[in-house]
C-alpha atoms as a PDB file:
ATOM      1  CA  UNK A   1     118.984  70.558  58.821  1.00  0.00           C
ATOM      2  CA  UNK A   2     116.108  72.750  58.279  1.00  0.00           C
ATOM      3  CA  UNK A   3     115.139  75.201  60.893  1.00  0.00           C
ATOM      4  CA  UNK A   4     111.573  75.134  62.905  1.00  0.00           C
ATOM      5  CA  UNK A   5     109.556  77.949  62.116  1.00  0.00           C
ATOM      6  CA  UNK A   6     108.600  79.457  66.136  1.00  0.00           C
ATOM      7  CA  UNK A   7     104.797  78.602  66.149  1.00  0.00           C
ATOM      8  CA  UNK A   8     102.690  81.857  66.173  1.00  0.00           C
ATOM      9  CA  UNK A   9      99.015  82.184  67.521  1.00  0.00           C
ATOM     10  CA  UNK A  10      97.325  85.105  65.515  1.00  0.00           C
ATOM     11  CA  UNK A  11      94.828  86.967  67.441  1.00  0.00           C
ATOM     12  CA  UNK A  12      91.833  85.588  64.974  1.00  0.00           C
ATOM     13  CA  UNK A  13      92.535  82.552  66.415  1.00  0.00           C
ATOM     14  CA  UNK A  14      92.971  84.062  69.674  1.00  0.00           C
ATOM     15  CA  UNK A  15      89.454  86.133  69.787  1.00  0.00           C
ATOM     16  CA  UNK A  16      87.922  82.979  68.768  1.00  0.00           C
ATOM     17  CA  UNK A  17      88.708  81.541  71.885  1.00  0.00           C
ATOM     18  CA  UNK A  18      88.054  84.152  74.079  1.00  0.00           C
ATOM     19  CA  UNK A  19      84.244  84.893  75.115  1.00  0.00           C
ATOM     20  CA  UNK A  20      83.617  88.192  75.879  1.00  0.00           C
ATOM     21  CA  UNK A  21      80.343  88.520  77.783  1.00  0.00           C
ATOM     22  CA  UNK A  22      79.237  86.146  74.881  1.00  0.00           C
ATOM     23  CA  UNK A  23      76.896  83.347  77.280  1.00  0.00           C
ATOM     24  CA  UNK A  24      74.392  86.068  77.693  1.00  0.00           C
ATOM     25  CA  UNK A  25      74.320  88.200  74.761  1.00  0.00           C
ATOM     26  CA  UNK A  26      75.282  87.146  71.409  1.00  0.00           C
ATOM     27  CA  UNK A  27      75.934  83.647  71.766  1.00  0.00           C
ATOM     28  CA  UNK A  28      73.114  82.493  73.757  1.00  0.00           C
ATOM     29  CA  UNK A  29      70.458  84.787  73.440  1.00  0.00           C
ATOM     30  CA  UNK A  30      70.231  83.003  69.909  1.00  0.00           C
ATOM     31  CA  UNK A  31      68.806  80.409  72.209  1.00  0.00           C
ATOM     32  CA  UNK A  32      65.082  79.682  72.375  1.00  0.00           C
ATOM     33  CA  UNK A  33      65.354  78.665  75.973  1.00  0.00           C
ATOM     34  CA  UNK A  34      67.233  81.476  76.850  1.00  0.00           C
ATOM     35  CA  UNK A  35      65.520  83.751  74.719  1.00  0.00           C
ATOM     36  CA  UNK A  36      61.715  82.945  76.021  1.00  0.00           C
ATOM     37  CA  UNK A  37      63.401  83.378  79.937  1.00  0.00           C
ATOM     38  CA  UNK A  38      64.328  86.748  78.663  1.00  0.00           C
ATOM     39  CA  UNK A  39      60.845  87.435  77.097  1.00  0.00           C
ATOM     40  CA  UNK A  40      59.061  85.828  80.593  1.00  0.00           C
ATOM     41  CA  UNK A  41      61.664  87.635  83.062  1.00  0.00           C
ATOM     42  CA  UNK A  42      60.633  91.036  80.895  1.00  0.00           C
ATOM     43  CA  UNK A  43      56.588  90.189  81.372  1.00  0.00           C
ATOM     44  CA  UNK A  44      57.249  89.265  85.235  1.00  0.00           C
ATOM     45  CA  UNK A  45      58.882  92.463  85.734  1.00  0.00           C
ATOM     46  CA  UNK A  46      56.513  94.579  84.232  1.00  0.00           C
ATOM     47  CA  UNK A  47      53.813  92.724  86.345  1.00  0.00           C
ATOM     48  CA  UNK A  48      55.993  93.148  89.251  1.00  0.00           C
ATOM     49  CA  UNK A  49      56.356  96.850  88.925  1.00  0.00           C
ATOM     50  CA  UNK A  50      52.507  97.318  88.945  1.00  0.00           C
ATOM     51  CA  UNK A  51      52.114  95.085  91.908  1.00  0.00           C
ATOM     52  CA  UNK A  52      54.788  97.696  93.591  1.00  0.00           C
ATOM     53  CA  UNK A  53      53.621 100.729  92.872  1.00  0.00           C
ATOM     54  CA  UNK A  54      49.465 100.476  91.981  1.00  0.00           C
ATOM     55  CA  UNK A  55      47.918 100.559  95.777  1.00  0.00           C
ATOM     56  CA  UNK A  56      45.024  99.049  95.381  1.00  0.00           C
ATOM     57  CA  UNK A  57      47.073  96.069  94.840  1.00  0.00           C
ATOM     58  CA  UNK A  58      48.468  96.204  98.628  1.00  0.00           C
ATOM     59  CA  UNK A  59      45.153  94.756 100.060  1.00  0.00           C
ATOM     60  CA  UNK A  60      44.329  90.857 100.751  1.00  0.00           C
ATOM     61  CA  UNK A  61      42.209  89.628  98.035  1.00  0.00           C
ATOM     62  CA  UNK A  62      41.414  86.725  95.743  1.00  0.00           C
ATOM     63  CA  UNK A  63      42.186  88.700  92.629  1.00  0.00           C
ATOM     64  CA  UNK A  64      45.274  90.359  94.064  1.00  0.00           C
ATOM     65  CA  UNK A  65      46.435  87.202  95.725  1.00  0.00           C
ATOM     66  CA  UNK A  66      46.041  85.505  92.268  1.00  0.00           C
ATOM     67  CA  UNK A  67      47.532  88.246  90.262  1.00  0.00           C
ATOM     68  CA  UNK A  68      50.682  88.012  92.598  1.00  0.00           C
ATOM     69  CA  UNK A  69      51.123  84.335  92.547  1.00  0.00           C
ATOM     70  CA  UNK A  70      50.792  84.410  88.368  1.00  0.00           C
ATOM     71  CA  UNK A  71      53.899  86.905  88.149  1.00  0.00           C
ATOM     72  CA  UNK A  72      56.127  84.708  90.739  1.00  0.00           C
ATOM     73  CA  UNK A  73      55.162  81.944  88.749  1.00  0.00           C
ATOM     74  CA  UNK A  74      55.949  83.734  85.776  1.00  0.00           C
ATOM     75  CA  UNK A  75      59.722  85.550  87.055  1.00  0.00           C
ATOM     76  CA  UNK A  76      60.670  82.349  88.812  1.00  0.00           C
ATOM     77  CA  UNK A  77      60.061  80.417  85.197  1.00  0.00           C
ATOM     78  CA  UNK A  78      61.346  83.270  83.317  1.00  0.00           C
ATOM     79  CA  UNK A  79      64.802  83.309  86.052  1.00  0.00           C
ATOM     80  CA  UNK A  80      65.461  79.865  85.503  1.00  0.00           C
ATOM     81  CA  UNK A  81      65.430  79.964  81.728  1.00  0.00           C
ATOM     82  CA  UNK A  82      67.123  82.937  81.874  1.00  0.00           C
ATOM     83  CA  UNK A  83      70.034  81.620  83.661  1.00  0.00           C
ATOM     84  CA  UNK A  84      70.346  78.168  81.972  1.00  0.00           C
ATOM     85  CA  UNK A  85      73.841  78.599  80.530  1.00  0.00           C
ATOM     86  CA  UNK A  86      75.257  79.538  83.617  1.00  0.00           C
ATOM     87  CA  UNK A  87      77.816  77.023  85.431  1.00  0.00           C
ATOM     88  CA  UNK A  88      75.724  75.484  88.673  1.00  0.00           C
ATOM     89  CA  UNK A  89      78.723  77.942  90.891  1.00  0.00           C
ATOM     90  CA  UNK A  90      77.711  80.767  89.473  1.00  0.00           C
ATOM     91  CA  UNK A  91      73.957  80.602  90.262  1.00  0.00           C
ATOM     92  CA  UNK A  92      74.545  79.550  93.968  1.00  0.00           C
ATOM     93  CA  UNK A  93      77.175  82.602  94.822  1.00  0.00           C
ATOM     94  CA  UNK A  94      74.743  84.393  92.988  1.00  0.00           C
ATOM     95  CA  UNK A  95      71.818  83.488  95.361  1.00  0.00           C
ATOM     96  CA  UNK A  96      74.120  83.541  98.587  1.00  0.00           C
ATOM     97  CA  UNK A  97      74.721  86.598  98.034  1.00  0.00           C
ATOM     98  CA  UNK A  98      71.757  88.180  96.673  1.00  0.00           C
ATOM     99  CA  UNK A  99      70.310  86.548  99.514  1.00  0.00           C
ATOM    100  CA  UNK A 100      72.688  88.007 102.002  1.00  0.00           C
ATOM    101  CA  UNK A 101      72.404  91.745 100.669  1.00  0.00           C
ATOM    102  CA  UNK A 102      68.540  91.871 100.334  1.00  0.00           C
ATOM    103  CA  UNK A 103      68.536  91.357 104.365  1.00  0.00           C
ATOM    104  CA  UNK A 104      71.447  93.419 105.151  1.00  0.00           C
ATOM    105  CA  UNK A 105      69.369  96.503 103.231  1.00  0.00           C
ATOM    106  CA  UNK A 106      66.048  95.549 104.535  1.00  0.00           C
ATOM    107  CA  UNK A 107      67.147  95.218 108.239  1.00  0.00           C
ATOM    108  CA  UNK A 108      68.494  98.543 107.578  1.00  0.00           C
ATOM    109  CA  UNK A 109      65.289  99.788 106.333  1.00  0.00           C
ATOM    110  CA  UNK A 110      63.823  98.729 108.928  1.00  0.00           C
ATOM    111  CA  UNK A 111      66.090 100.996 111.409  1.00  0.00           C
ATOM    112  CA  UNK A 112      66.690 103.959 109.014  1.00  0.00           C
ATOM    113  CA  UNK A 113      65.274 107.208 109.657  1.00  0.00           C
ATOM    114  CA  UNK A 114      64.254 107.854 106.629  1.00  0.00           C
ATOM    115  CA  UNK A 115      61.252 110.377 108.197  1.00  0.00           C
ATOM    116  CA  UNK A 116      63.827 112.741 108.079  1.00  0.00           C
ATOM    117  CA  UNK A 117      64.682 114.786 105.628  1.00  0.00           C
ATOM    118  CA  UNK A 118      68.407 114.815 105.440  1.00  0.00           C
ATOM    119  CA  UNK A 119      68.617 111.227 104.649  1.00  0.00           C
ATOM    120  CA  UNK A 120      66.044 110.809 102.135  1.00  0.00           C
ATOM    121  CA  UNK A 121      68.102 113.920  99.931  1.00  0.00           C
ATOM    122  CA  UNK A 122      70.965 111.502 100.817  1.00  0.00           C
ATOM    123  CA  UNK A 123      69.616 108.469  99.536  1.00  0.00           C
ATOM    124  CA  UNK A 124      68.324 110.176  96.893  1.00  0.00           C
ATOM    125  CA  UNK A 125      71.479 111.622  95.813  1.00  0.00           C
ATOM    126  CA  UNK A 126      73.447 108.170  96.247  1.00  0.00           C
ATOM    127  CA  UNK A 127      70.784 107.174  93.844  1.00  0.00           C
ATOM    128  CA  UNK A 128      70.862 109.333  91.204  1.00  0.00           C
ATOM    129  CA  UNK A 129      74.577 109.468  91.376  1.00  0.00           C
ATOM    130  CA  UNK A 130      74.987 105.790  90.865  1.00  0.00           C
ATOM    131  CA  UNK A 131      72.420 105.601  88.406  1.00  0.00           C
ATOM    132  CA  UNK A 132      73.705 108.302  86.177  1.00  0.00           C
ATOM    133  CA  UNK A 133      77.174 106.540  86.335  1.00  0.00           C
ATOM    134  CA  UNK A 134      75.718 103.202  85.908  1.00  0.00           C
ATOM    135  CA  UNK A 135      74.055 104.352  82.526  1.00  0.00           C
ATOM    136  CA  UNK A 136      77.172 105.804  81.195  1.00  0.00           C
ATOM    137  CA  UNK A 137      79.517 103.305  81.833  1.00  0.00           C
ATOM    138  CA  UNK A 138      76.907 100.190  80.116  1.00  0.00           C
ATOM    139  CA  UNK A 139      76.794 102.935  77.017  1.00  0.00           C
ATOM    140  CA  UNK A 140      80.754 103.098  76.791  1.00  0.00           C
ATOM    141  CA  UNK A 141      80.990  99.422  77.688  1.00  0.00           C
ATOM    142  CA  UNK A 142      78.657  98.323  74.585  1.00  0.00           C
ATOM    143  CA  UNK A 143      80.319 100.896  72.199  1.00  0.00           C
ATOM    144  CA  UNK A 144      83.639 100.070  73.175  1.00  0.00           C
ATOM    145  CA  UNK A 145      83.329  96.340  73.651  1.00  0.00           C
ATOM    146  CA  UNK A 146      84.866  96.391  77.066  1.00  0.00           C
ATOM    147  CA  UNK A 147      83.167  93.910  79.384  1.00  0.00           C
ATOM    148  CA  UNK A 148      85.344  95.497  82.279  1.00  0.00           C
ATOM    149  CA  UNK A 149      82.921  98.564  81.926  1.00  0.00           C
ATOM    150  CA  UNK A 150      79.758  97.036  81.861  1.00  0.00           C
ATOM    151  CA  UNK A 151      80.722  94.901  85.012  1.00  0.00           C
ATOM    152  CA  UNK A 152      81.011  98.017  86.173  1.00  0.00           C
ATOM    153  CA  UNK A 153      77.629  99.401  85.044  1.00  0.00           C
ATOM    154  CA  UNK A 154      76.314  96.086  86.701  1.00  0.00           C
ATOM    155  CA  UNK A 155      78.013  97.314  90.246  1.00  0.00           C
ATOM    156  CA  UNK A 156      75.963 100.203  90.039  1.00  0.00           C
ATOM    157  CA  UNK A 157      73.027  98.442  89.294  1.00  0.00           C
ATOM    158  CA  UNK A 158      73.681  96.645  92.761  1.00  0.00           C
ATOM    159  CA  UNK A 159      74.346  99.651  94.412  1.00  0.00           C
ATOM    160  CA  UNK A 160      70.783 100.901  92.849  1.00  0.00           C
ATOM    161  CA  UNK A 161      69.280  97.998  94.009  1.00  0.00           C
ATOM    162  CA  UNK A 162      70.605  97.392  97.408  1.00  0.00           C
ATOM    163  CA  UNK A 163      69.514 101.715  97.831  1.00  0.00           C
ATOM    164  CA  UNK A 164      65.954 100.769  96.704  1.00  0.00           C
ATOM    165  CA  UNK A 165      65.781  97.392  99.451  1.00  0.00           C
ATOM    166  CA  UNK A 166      66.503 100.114 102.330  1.00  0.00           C
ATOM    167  CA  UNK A 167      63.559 102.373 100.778  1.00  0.00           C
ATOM    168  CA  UNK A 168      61.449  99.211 100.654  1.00  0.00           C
ATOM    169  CA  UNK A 169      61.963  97.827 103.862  1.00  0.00           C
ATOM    170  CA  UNK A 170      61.233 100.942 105.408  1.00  0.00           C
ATOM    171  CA  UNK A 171      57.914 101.448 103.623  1.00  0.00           C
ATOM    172  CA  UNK A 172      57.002  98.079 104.256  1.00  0.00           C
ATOM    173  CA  UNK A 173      57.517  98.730 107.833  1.00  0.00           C
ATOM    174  CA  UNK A 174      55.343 101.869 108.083  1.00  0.00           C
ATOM    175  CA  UNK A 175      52.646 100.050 105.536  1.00  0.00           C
ATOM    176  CA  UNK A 176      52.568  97.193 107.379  1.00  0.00           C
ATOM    177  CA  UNK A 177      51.899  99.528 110.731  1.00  0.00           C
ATOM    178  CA  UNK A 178      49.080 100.838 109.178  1.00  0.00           C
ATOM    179  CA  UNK A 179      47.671  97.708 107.637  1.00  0.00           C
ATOM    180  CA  UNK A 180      48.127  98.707 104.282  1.00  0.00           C
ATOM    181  CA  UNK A 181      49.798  95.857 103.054  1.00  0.00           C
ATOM    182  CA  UNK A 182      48.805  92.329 103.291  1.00  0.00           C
ATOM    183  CA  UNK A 183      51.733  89.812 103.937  1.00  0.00           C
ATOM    184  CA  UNK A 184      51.218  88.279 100.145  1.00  0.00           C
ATOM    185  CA  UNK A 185      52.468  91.539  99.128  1.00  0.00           C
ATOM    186  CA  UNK A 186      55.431  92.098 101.416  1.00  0.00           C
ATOM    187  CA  UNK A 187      56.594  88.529 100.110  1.00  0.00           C
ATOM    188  CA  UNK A 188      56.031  89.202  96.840  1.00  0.00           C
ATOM    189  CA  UNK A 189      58.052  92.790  97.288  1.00  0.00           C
ATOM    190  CA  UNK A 190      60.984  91.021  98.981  1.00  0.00           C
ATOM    191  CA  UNK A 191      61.375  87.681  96.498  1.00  0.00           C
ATOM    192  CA  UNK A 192      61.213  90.357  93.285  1.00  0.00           C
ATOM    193  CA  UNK A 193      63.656  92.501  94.883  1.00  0.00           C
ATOM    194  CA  UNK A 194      65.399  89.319  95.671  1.00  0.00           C
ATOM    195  CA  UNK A 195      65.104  87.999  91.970  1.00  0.00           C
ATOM    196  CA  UNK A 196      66.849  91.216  90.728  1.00  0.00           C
ATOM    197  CA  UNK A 197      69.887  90.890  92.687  1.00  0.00           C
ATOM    198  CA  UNK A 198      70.635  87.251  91.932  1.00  0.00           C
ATOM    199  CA  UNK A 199      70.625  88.269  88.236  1.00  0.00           C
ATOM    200  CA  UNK A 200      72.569  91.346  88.391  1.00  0.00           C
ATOM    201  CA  UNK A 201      74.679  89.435  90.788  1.00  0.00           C
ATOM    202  CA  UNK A 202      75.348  86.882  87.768  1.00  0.00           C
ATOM    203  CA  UNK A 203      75.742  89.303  84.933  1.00  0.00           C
ATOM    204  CA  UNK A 204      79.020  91.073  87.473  1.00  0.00           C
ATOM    205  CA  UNK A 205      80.170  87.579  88.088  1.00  0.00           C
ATOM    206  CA  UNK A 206      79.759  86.428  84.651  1.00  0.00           C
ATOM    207  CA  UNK A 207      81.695  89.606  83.179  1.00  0.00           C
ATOM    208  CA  UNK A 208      84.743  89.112  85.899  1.00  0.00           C
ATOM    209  CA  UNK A 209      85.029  85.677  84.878  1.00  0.00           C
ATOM    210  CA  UNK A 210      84.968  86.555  80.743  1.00  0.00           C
ATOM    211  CA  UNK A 211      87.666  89.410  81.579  1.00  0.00           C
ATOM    212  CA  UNK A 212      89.828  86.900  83.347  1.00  0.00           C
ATOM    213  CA  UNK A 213      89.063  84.596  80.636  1.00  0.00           C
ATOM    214  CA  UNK A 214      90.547  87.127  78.326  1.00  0.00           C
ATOM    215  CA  UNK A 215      93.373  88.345  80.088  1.00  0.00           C
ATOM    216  CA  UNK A 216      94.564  84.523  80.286  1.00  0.00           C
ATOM    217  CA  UNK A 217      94.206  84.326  76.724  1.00  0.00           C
ATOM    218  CA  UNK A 218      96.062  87.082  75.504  1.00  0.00           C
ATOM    219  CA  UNK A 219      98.820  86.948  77.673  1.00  0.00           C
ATOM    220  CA  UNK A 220      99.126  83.353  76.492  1.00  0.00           C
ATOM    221  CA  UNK A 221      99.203  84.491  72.668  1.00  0.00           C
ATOM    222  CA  UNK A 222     102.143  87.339  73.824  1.00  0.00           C
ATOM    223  CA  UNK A 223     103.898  84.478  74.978  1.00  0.00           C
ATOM    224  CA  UNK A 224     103.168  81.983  71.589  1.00  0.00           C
ATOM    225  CA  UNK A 225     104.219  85.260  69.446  1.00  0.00           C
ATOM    226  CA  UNK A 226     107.517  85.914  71.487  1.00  0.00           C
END
């Protein structure tokens, strides 16, 4: 009788099957849906950051009130594309929970004594720290290939993020005291902040689920080979 050859998985066939980070980089940005979210979400940010930062902006009028409404159009679009590939789970922890930070740090903007000194070197420091760490773990995550790093690099984007909703709701709260700011433009400064968290949010839940994806993979080809 002739022997059966144990069946061996190689690890071609394995990598094949594994997706490394792949539904929002290689894979799909080759998408034209995907590809014109990422083009719209870039535009809508851009817009976004002059709506934030140019004052004469702040005010109630037609053109500003128009100008506003274009760019949510425009991020909200650009969003939606942006996150078609993702599974319909994904996109609502996403949202729950980009929804339940961006209050957290704005209530506490809104009660943080940020007129003092000593906290705003604090903040400051938190922020430079994580965004200095952030930078060089995405630059050893892409050179290395490791997903597990730029997950990472996404948690300090978070962190960056959630640091910049306590700055904004407490500048919206002195603003708004002063009747700088009309209330287009605190919605418009809460949704964008709001928009970035649900997709950094994604990108750190999409990387935990292609490292477990992995993992699952490998350890069955150990198995296959043994």
């Amino acid at each position: 009788m002739c022997r059966k050859k144990p069946v061996r998985i190689s690890l071609i066939a394995c990598k094949k099957s594994i997706i490394p980070f792949d539904r929002f980089r290689s894979t799909q940005f080759g998408s034209p849906r995907v590809l014109s979210g990422l083009i719209l979400t870039l535009i809508g940010v851009v817009f976004g950051l002059m709506i934030m930062f140019i004052r004469k902006l702040y005010p109630t009028t037609i053109v500003n009130i128009i100008f506003i409404a274009i760019t949510m159009i425009i991020l909200f679009v650009g969003v939606a594309l942006l996150l078609f590939p993702a599974q319909s789970f994904e996109i609502l922890i996403s949202e729950l929970l980009a929804g339940m930070f961006c209050i957290l740090a704005i209530y506490f903007g809104l009660n943080l004594q940020l007129s003092r000194r000593k906290w705003k070197i604090i903040m400051f420091t938190m922020y430079c720290v994580f965004l200095v760490a952030g930078f060089i773990l995405c630059v050893l995550g892409l050179t290395l290939h490791k997903p597990l790093l730029e997950g990472s690099a996404w948690i300090c984007g978070c962190c960056l993020m959630f640091i910049l909703n306590l700055f904004t709701g407490y500048y919206l709260n002195v603003h708004s005291k002063e009747g700088d700011c009309s209330k287009s433009y605190i919605f418009f400064a809460c949704s964008y902040e709001y928009i970035a968290f649900v997709i950094i949010i994604q990108f750190i839940l999409n990387t935990l689920i292609d490292c477990t994806s992995s993992n699952r993979n490998l350890n069955m080809t150990m198995i296959a080979q043994d």
